[in-house]
C-alpha atoms as a PDB file:
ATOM      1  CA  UNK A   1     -69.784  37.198 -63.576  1.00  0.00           C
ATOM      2  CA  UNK A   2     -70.048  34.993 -60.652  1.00  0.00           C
ATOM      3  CA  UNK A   3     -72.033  36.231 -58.099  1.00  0.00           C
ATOM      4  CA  UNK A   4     -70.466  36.735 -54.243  1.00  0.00           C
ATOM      5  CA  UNK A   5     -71.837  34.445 -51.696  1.00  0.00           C
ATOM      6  CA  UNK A   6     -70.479  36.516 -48.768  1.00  0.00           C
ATOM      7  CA  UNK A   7     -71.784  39.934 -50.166  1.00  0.00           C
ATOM      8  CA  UNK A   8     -75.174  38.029 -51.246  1.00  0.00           C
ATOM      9  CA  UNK A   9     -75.813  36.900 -47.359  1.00  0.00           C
ATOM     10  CA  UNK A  10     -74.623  40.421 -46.078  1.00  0.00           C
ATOM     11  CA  UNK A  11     -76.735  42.046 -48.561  1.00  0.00           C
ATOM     12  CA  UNK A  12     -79.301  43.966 -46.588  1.00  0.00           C
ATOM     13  CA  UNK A  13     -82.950  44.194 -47.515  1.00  0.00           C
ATOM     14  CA  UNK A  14     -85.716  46.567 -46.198  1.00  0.00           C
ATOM     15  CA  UNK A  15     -88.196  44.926 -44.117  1.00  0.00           C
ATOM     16  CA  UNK A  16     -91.643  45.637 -45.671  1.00  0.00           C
ATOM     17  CA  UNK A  17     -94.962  46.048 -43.335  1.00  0.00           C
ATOM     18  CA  UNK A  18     -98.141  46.251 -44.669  1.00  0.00           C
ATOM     19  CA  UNK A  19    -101.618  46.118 -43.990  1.00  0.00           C
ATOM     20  CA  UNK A  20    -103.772  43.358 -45.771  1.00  0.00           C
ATOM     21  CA  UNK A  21    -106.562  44.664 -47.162  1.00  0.00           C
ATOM     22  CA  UNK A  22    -109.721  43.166 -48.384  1.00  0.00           C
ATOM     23  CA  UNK A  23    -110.285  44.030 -51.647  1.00  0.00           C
ATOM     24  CA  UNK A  24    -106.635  43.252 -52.151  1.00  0.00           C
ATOM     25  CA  UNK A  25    -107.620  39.731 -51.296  1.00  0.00           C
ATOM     26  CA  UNK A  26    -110.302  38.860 -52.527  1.00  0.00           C
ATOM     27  CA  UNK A  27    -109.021  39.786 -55.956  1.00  0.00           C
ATOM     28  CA  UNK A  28    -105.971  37.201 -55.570  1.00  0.00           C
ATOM     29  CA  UNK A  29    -108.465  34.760 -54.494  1.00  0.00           C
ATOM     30  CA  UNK A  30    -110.072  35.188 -57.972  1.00  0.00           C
ATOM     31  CA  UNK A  31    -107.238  35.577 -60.312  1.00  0.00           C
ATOM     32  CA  UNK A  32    -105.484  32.534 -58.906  1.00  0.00           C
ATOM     33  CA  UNK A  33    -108.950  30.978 -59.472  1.00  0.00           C
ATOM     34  CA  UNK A  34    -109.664  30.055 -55.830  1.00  0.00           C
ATOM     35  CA  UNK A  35    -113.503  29.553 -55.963  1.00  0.00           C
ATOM     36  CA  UNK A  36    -114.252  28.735 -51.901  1.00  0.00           C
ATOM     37  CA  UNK A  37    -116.186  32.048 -50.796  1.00  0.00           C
ATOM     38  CA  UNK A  38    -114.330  32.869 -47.752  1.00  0.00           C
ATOM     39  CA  UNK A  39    -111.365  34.042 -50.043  1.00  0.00           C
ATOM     40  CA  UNK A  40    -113.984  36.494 -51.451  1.00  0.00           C
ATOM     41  CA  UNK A  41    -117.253  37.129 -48.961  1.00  0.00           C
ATOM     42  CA  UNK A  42    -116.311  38.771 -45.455  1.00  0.00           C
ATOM     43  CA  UNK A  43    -119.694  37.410 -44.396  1.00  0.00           C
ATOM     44  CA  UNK A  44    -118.806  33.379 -45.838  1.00  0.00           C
ATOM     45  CA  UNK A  45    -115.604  34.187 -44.147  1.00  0.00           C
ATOM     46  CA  UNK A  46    -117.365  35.385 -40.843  1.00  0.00           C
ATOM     47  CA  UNK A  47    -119.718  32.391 -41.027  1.00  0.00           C
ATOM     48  CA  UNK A  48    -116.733  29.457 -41.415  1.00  0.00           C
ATOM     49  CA  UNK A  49    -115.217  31.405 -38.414  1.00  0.00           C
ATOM     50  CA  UNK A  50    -112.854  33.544 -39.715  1.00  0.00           C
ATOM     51  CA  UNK A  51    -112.543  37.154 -37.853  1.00  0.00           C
ATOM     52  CA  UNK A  52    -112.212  38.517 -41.623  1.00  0.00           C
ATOM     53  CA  UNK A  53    -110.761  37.049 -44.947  1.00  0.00           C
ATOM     54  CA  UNK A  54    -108.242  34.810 -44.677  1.00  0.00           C
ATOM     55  CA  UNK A  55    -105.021  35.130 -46.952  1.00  0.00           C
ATOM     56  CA  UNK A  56    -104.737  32.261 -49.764  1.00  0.00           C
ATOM     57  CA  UNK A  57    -102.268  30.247 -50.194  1.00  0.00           C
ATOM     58  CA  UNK A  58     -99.130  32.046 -51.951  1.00  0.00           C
ATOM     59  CA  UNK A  59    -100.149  35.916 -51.184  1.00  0.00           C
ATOM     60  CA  UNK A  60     -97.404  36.311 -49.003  1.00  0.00           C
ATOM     61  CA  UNK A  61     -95.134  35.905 -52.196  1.00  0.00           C
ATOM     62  CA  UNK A  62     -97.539  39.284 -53.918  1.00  0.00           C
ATOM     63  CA  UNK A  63     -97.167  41.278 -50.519  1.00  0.00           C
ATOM     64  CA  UNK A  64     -93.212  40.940 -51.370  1.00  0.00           C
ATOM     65  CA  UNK A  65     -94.243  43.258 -54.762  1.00  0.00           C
ATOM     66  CA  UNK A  66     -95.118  46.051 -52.726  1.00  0.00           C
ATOM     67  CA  UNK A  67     -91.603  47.224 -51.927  1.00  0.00           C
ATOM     68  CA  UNK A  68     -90.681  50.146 -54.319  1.00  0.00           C
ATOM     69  CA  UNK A  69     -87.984  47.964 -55.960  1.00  0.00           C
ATOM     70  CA  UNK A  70     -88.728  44.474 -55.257  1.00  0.00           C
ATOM     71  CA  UNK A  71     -85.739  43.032 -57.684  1.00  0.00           C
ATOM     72  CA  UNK A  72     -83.458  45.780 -56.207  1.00  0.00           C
ATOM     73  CA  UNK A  73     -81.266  43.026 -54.311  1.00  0.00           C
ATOM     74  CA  UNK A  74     -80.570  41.360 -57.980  1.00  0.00           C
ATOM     75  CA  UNK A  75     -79.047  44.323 -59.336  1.00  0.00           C
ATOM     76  CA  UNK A  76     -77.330  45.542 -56.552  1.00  0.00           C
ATOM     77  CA  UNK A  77     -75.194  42.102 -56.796  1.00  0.00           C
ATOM     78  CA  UNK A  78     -74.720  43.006 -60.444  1.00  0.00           C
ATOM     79  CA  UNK A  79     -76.966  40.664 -61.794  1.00  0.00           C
ATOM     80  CA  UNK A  80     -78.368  41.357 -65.140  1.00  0.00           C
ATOM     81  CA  UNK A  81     -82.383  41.221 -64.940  1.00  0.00           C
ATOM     82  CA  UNK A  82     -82.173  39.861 -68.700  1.00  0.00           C
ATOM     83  CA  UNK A  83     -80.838  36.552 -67.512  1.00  0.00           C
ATOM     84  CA  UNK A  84     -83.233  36.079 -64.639  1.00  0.00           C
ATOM     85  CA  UNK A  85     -85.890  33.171 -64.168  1.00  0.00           C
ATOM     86  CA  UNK A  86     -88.739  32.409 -61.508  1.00  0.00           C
ATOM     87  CA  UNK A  87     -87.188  29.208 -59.860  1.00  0.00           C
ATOM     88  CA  UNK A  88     -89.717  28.200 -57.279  1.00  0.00           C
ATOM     89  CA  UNK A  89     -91.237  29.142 -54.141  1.00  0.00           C
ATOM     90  CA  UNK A  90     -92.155  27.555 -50.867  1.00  0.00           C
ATOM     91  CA  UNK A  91     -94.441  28.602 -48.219  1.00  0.00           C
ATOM     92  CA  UNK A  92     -94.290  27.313 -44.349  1.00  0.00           C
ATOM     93  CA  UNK A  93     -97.068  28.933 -42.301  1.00  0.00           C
ATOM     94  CA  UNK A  94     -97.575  29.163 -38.446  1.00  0.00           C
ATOM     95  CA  UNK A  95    -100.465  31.272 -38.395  1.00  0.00           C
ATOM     96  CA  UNK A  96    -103.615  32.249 -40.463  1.00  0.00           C
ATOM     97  CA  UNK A  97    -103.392  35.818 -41.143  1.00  0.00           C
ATOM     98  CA  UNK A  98    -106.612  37.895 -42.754  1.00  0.00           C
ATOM     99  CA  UNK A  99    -107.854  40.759 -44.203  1.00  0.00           C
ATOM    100  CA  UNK A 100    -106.732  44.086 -41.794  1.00  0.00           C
ATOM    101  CA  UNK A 101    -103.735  42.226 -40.417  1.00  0.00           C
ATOM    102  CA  UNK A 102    -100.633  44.682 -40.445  1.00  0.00           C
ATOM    103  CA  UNK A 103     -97.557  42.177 -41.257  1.00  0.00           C
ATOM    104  CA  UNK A 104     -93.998  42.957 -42.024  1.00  0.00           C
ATOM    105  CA  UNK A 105     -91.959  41.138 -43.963  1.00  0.00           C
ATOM    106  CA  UNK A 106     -87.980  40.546 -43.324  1.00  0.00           C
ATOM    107  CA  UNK A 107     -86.477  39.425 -46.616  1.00  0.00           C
ATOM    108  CA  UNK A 108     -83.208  37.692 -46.416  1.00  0.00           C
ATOM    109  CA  UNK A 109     -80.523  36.220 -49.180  1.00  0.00           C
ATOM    110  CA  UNK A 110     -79.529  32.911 -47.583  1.00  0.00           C
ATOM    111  CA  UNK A 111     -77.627  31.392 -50.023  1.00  0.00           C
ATOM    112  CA  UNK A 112     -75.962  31.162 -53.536  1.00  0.00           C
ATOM    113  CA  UNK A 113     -75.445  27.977 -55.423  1.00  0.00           C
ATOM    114  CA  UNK A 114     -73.848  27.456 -58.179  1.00  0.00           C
ATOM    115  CA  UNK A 115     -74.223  24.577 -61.313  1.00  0.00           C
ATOM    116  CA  UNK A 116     -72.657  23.645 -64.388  1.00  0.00           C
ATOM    117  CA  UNK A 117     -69.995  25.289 -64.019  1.00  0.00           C
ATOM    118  CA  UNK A 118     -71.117  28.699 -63.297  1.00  0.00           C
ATOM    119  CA  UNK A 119     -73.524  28.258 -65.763  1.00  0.00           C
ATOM    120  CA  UNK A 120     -76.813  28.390 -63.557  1.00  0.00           C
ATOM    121  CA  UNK A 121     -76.692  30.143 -60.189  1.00  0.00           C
ATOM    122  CA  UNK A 122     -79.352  30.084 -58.171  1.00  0.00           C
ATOM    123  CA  UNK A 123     -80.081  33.180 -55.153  1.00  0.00           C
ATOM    124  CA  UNK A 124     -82.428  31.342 -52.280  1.00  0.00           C
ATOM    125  CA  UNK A 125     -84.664  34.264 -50.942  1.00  0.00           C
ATOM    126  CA  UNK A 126     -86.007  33.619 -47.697  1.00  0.00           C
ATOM    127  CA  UNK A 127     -88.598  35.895 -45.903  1.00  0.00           C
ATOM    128  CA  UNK A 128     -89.840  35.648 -42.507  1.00  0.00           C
ATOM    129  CA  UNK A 129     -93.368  37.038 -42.322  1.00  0.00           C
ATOM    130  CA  UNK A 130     -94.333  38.675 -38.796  1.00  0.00           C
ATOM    131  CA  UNK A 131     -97.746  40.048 -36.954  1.00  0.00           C
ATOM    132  CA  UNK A 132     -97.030  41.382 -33.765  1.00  0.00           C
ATOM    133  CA  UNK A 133     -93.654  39.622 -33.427  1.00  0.00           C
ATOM    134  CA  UNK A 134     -94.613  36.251 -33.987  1.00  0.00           C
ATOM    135  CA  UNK A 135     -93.478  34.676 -37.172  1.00  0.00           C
ATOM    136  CA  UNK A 136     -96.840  33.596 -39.231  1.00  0.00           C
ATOM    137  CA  UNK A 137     -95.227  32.187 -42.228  1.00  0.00           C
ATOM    138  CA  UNK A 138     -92.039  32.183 -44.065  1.00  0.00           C
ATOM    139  CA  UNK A 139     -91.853  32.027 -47.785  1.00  0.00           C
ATOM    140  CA  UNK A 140     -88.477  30.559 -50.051  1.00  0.00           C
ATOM    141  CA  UNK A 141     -87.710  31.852 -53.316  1.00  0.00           C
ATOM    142  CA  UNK A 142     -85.584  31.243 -55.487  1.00  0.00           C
ATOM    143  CA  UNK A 143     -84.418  32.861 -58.595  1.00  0.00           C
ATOM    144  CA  UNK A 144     -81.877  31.386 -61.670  1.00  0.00           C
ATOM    145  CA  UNK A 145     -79.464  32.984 -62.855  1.00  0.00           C
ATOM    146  CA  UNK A 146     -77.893  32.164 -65.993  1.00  0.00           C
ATOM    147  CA  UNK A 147     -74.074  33.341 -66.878  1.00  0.00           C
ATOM    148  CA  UNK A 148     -73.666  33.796 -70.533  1.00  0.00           C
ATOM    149  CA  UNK A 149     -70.413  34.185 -69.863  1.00  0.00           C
ATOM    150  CA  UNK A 150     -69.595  31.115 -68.147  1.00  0.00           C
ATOM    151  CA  UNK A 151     -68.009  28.044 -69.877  1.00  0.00           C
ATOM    152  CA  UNK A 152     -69.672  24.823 -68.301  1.00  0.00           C
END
């Protein structure tokens, strides 16, 4: 079934604030195997002249996790989890944020594309990441879809 564009881009999603927390951190520093100690060591941080952690590269795209149904816009276009993949993600930032930073995150479907016939399409995520009203980052995602049922 081929998705909607129209009801994809109208689709709303929940904004999602939260605070960044330390030990949150510094464990996503260490399983994406980021070795600098200001990912992990409030006082290394302190001492490079951070205010607190700051938040690796791609955390932004973990924070989006923390929403009680993070894949809930997938099914609610009647997409079938089973034929889901990862596509890719993309990260522009503006501002460092760090550890005890309250951010909220405004997730938005921006587009649908379709390939091969209706074979492939692909849903382009994009969420605008804000501290006090000022956009820090923004991160792209996008996720395949593949149509059994389509005929390329």
């Amino acid at each position: 079934m081929a998705i909607d564009v129209r009801r994809a881009r109208a689709l709303r999603l929940e904004p999602i604030t939260v605070t960044v927390e330390r030990g949150r951190l510094a464990f996503f520093a260490k399983a994406v195997g980021q070795t600098d100690p200001v990912y992990a060591d409030p006082d290394a941080a302190k001492a490079a002249g951070y205010p607190d952690l700051p938040v690796p590269l791609t955390y932004f795209f973990s924070l989006e996790l923390e929403s009680p149904d993070p894949f809930g816009y997938l099914t609610a276009l009647g997409i079938d989890l089973r034929h889901v993949l990862h596509g890719e993600q993309s990260f522009t930032y503006y501002a460092l944020v760090h550890a005890g930073d309250t951010v909220t995150l405004r997730p938005r479907i921006v587009d649908v594309v379709t390939k091969k016939g209706g074979a492939l399409e692909f849903v382009i995520k994009r969420t605008d990441i804000i501290r006090d009203g000022i956009p820090v980052a923004e991160a792209v995602a996008t996720v395949v879809v593949r149509n059994p049922e389509a005929q390329p």
